[in-house]
C-alpha atoms as a PDB file:
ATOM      1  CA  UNK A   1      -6.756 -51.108 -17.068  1.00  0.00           C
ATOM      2  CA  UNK A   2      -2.978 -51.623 -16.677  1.00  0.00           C
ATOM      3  CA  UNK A   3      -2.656 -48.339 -14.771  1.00  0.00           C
ATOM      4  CA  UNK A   4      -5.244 -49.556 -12.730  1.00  0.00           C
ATOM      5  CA  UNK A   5      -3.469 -53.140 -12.473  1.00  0.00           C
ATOM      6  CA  UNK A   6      -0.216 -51.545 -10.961  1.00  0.00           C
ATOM      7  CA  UNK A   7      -2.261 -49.487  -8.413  1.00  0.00           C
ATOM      8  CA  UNK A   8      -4.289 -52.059  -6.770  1.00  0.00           C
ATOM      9  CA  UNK A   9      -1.125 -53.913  -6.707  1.00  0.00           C
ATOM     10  CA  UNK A  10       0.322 -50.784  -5.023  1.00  0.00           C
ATOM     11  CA  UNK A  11      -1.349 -48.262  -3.892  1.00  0.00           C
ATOM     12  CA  UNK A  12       1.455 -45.563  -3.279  1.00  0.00           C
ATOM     13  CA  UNK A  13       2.453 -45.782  -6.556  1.00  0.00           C
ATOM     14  CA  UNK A  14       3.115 -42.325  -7.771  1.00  0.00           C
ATOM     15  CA  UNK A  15       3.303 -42.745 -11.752  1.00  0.00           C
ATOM     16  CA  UNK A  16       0.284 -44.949 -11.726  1.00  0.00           C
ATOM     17  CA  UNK A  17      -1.659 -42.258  -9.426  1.00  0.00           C
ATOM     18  CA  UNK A  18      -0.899 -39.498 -11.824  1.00  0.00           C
ATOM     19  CA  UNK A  19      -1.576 -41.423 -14.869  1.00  0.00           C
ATOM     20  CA  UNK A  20      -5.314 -42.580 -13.983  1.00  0.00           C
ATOM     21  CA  UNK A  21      -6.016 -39.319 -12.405  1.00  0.00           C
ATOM     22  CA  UNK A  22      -5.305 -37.930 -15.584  1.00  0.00           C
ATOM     23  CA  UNK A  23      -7.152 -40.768 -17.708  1.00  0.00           C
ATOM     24  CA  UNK A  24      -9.976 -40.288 -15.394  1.00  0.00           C
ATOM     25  CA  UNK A  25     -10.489 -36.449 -15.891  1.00  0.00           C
ATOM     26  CA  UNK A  26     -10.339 -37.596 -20.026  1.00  0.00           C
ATOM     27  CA  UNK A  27     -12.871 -39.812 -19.868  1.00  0.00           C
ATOM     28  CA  UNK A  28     -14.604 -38.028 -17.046  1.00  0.00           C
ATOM     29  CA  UNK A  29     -15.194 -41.198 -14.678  1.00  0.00           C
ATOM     30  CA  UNK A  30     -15.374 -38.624 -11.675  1.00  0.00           C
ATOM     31  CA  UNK A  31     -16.169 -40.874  -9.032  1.00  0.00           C
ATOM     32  CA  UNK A  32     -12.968 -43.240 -10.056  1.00  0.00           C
ATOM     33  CA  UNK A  33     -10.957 -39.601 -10.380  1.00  0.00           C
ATOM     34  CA  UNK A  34     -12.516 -38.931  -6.330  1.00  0.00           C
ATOM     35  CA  UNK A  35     -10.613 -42.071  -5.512  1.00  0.00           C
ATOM     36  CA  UNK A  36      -7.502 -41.140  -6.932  1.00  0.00           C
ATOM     37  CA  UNK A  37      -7.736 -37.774  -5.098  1.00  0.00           C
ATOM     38  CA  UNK A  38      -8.489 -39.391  -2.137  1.00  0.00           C
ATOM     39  CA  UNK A  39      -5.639 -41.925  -2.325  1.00  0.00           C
ATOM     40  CA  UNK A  40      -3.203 -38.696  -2.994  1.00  0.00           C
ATOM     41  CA  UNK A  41      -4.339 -36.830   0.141  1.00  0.00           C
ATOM     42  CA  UNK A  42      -3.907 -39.844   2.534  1.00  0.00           C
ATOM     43  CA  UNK A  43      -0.260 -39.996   0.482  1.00  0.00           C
ATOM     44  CA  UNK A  44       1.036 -36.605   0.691  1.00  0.00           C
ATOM     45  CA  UNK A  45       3.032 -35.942   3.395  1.00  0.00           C
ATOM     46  CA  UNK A  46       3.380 -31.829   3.411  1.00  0.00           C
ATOM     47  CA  UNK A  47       1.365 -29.436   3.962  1.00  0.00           C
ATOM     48  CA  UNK A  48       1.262 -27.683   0.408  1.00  0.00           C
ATOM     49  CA  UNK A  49       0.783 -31.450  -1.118  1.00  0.00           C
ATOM     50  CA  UNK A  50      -2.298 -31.836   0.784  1.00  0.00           C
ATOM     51  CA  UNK A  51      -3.942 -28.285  -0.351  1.00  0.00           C
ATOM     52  CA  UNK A  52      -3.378 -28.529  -3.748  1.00  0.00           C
ATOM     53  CA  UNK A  53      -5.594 -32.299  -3.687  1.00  0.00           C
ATOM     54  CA  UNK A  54      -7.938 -30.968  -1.755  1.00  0.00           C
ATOM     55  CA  UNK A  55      -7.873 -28.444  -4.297  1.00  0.00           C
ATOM     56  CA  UNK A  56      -8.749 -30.667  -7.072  1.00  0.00           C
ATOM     57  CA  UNK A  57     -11.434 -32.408  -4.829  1.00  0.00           C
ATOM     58  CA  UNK A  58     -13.416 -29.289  -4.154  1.00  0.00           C
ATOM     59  CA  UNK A  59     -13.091 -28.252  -7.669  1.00  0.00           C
ATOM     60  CA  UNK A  60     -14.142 -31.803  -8.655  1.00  0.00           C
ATOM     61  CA  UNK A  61     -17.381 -31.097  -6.424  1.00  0.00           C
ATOM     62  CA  UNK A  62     -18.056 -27.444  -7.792  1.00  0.00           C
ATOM     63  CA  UNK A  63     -17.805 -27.995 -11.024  1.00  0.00           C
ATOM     64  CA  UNK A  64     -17.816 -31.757 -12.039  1.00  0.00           C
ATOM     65  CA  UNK A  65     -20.699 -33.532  -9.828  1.00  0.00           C
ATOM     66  CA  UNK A  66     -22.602 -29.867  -8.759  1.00  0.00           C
ATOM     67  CA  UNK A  67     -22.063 -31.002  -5.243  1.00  0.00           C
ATOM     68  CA  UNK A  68     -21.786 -27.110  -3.456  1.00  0.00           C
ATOM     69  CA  UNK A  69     -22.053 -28.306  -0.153  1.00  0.00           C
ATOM     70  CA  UNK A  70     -19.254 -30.917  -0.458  1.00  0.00           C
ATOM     71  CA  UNK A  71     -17.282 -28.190  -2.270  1.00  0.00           C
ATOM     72  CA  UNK A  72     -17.508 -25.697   0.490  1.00  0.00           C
ATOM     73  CA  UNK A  73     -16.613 -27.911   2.857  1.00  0.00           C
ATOM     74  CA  UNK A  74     -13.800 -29.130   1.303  1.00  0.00           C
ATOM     75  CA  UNK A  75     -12.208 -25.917   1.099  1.00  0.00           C
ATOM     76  CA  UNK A  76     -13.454 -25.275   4.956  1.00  0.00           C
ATOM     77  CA  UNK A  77     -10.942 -28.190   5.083  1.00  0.00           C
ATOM     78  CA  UNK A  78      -8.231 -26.003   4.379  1.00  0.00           C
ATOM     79  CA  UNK A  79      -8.978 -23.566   5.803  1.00  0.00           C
ATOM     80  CA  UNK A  80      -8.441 -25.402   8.894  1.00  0.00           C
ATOM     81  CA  UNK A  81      -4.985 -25.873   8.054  1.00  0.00           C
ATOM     82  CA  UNK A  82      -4.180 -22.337   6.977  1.00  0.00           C
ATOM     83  CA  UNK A  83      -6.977 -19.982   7.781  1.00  0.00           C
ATOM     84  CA  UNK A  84      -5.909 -17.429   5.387  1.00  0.00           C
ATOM     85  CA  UNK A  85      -5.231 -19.481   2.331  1.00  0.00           C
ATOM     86  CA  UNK A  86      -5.930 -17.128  -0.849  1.00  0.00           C
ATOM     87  CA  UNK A  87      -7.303 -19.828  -2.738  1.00  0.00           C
ATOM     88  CA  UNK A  88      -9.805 -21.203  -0.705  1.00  0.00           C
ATOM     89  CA  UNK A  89     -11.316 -17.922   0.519  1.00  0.00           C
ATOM     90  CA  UNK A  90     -11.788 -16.856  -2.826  1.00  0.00           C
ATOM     91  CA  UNK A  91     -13.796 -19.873  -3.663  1.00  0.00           C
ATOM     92  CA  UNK A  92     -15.568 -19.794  -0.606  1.00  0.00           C
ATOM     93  CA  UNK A  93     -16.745 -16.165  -1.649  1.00  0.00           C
ATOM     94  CA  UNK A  94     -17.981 -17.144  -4.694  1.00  0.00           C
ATOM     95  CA  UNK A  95     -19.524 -20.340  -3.362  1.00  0.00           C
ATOM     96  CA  UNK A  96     -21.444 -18.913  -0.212  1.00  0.00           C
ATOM     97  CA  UNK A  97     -22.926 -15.885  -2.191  1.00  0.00           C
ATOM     98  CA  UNK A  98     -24.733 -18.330  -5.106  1.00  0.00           C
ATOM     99  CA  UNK A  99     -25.783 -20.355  -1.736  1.00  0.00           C
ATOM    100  CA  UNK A 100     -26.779 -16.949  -0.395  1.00  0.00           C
ATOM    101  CA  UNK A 101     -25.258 -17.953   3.094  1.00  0.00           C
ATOM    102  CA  UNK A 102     -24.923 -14.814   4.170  1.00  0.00           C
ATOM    103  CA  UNK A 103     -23.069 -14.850   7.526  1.00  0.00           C
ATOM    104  CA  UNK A 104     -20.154 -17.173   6.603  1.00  0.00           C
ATOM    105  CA  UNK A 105     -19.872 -15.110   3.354  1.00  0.00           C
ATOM    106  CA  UNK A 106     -19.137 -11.767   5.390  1.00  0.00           C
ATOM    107  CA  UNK A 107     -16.343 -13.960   7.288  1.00  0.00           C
ATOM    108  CA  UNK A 108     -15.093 -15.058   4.020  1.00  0.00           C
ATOM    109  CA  UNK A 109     -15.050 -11.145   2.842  1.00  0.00           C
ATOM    110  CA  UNK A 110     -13.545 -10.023   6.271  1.00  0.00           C
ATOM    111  CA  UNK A 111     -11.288 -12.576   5.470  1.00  0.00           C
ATOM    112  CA  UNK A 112     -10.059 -11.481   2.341  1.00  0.00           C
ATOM    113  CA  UNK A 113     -10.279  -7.908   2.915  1.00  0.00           C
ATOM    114  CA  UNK A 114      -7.161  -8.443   5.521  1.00  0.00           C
ATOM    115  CA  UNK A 115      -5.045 -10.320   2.729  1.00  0.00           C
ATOM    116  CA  UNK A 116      -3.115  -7.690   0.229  1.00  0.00           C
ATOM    117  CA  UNK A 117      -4.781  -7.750  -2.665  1.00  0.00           C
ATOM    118  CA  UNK A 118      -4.577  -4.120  -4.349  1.00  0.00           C
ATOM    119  CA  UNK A 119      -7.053  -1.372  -3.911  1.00  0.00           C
ATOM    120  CA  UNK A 120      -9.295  -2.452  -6.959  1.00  0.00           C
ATOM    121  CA  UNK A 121     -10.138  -5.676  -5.099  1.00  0.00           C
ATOM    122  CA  UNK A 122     -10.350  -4.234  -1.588  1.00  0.00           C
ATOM    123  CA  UNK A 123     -12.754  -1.934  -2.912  1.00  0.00           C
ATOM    124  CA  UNK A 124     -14.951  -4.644  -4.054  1.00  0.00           C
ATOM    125  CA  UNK A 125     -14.799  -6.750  -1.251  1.00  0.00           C
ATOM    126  CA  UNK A 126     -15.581  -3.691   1.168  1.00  0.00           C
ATOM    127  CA  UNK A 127     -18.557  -2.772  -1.032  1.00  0.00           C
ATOM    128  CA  UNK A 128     -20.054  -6.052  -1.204  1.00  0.00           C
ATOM    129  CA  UNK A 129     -19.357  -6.336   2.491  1.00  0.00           C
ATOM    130  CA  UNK A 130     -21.229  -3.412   3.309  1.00  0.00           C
ATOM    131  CA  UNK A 131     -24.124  -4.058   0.854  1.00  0.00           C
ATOM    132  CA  UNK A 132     -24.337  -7.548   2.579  1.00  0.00           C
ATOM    133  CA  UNK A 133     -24.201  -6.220   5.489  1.00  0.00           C
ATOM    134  CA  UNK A 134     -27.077  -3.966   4.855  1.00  0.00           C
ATOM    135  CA  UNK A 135     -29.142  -5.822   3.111  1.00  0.00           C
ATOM    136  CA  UNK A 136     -29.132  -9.253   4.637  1.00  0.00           C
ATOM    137  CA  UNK A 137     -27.769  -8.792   8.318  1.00  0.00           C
ATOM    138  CA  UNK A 138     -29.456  -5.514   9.082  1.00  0.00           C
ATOM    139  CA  UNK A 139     -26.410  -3.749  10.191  1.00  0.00           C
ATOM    140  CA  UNK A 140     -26.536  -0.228   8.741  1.00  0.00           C
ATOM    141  CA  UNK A 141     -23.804   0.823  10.916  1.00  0.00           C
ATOM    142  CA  UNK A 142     -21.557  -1.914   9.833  1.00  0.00           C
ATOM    143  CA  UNK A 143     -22.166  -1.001   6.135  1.00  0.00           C
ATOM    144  CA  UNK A 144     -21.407   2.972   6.592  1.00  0.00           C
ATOM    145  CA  UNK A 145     -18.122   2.402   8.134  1.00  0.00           C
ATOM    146  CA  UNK A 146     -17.389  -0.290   4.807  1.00  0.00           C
ATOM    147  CA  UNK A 147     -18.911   2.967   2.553  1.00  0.00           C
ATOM    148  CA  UNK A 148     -16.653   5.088   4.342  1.00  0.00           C
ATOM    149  CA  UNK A 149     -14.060   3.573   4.078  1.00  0.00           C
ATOM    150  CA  UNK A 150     -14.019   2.538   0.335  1.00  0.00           C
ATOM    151  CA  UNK A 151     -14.464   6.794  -0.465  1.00  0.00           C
ATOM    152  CA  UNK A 152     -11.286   7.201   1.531  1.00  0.00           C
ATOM    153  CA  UNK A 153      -9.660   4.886  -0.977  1.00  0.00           C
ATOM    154  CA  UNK A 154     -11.724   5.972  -4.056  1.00  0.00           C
ATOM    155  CA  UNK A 155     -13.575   9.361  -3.455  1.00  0.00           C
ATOM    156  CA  UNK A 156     -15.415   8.892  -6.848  1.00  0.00           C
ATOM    157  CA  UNK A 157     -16.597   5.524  -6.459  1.00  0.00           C
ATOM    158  CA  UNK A 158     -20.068   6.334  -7.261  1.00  0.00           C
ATOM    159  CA  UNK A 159     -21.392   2.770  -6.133  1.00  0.00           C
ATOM    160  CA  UNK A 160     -20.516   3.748  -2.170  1.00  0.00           C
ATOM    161  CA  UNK A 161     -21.702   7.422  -2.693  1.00  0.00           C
ATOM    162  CA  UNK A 162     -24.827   6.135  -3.775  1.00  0.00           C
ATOM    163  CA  UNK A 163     -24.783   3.490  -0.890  1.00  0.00           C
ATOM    164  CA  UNK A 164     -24.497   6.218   1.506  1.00  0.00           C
ATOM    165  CA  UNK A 165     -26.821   8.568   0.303  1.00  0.00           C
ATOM    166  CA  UNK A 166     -29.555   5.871   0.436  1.00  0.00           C
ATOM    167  CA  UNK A 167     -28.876   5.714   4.294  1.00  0.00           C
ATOM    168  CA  UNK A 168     -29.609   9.285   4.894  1.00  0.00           C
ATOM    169  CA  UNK A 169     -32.988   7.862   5.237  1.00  0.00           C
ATOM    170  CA  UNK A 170     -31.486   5.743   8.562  1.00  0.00           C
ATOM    171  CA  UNK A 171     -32.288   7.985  11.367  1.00  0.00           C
ATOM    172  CA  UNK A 172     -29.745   7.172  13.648  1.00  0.00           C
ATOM    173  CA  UNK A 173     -27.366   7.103  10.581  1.00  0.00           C
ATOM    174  CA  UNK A 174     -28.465  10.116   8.875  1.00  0.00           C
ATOM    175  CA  UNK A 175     -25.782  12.627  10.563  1.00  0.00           C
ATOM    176  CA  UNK A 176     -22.978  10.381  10.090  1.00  0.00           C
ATOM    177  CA  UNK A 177     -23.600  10.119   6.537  1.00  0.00           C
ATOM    178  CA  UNK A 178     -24.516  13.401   5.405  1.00  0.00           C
ATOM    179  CA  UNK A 179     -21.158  14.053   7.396  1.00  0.00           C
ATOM    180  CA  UNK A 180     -18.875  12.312   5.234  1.00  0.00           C
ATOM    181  CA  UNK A 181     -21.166  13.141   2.284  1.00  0.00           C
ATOM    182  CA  UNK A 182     -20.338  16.778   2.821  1.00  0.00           C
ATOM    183  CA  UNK A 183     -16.704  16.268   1.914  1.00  0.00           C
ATOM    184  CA  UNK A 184     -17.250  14.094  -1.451  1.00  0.00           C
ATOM    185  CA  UNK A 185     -19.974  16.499  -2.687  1.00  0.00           C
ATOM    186  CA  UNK A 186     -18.062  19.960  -1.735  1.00  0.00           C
ATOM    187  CA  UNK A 187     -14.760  17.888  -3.357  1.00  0.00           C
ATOM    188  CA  UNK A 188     -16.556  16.767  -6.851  1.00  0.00           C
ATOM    189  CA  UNK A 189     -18.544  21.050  -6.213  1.00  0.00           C
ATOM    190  CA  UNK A 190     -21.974  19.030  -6.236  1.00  0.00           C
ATOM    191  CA  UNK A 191     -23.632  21.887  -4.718  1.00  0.00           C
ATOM    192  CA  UNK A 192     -26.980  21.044  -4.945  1.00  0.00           C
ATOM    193  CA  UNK A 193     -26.444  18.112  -3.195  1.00  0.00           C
ATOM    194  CA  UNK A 194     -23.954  19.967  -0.668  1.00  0.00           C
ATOM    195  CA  UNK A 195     -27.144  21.769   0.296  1.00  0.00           C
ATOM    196  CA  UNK A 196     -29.096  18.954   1.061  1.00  0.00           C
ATOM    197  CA  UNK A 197     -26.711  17.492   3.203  1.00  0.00           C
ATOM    198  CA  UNK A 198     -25.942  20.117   4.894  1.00  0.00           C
ATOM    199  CA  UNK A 199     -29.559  20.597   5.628  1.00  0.00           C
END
């Protein structure tokens, strides 16, 4: 209540701000904390200072009040600041697949897969880009070149392999695959299966 006291008696007060923001998030008066966050993004005056609120909002909205849609766009709101910011797109990946919103969440992916974030993780962004790509935007050709791509970086990845010997079943795709199928299967001296690509 005194906290409270010195902000509505002014509103830019910094100590104040941080102390019932932090009250708030004990007691877990969430739509009193959204006013605080609020109050601190009309406040901050750089560009970092502003993410990291709207930060707190959208995870306020994920994960407090089970508001998705507010959450996503909340982070869209950074993005419109810095398109590429690390922190946001990874959100938004995990926040448009449980939404299954499948065509902003291959932007999001294509998105992330330009930012350096080590082979393990740009083999699992490629994958699920090419699965989704497959499977919910009926681009087979779009999903190869992903499966391709992740055996260049990881020849035994055997979630890709098996990717791209389900599209040898893709007529106009079936060449292509078996192609780059050859080399993996004459590498790893999978004859058997050598044969039937070849064939």
């Amino acid at each position: 209540a005194e906290y409270r006291a010195v902000y509505e008696a002014e509103s830019d007060n910094a100590p104040a701000l941080e102390a019932l923001e932090r009250l708030y998030k004990q007691t877990k008066k969430y739509a009193e904390l959204l006013g605080i966050y609020e109050r601190k993004r009309e406040l901050a005056e750089e560009p970092e200072g502003k993410r990291q609120v709207l930060y707190g909002i959208a995870g306020l909205y994920e994960r407090e009040l089970r508001d998705r849609d507010r959450a996503i766009a909340t982070y869209c709101e950074v993005l419109e600041e810095e398109s590429m910011d690390a922190t946001a797109l990874e959100a938004l990946d995990r926040l448009y697949r449980e939404a299954e919103a499948w065509e902003p969440y291959v932007d999001v992916l294509r998105r992330r897969i330009e930012l350096d974030l080590g082979d393990a993780v740009l083999v699992d962004l490629k994958y699920r880009l090419g699965s989704t790509l497959e499977k919910h935007l009926g681009d087979a050709a779009g999903a190869l070149e992903n499966y391709k791509e992740i055996l260049f970086l990881d020849p035994e990845n055997d979630l890709a392999r098996a990717s791209l010997e389900a599209l040898l079943d893709n007529e106009g795709l079936r060449a292509e695959a078996a192609g780059i199928l050859q080399d993996i299967y004459e590498t790893r001296e999978d004859w058997s299966r050598l044969v039937q690509a070849l064939e």
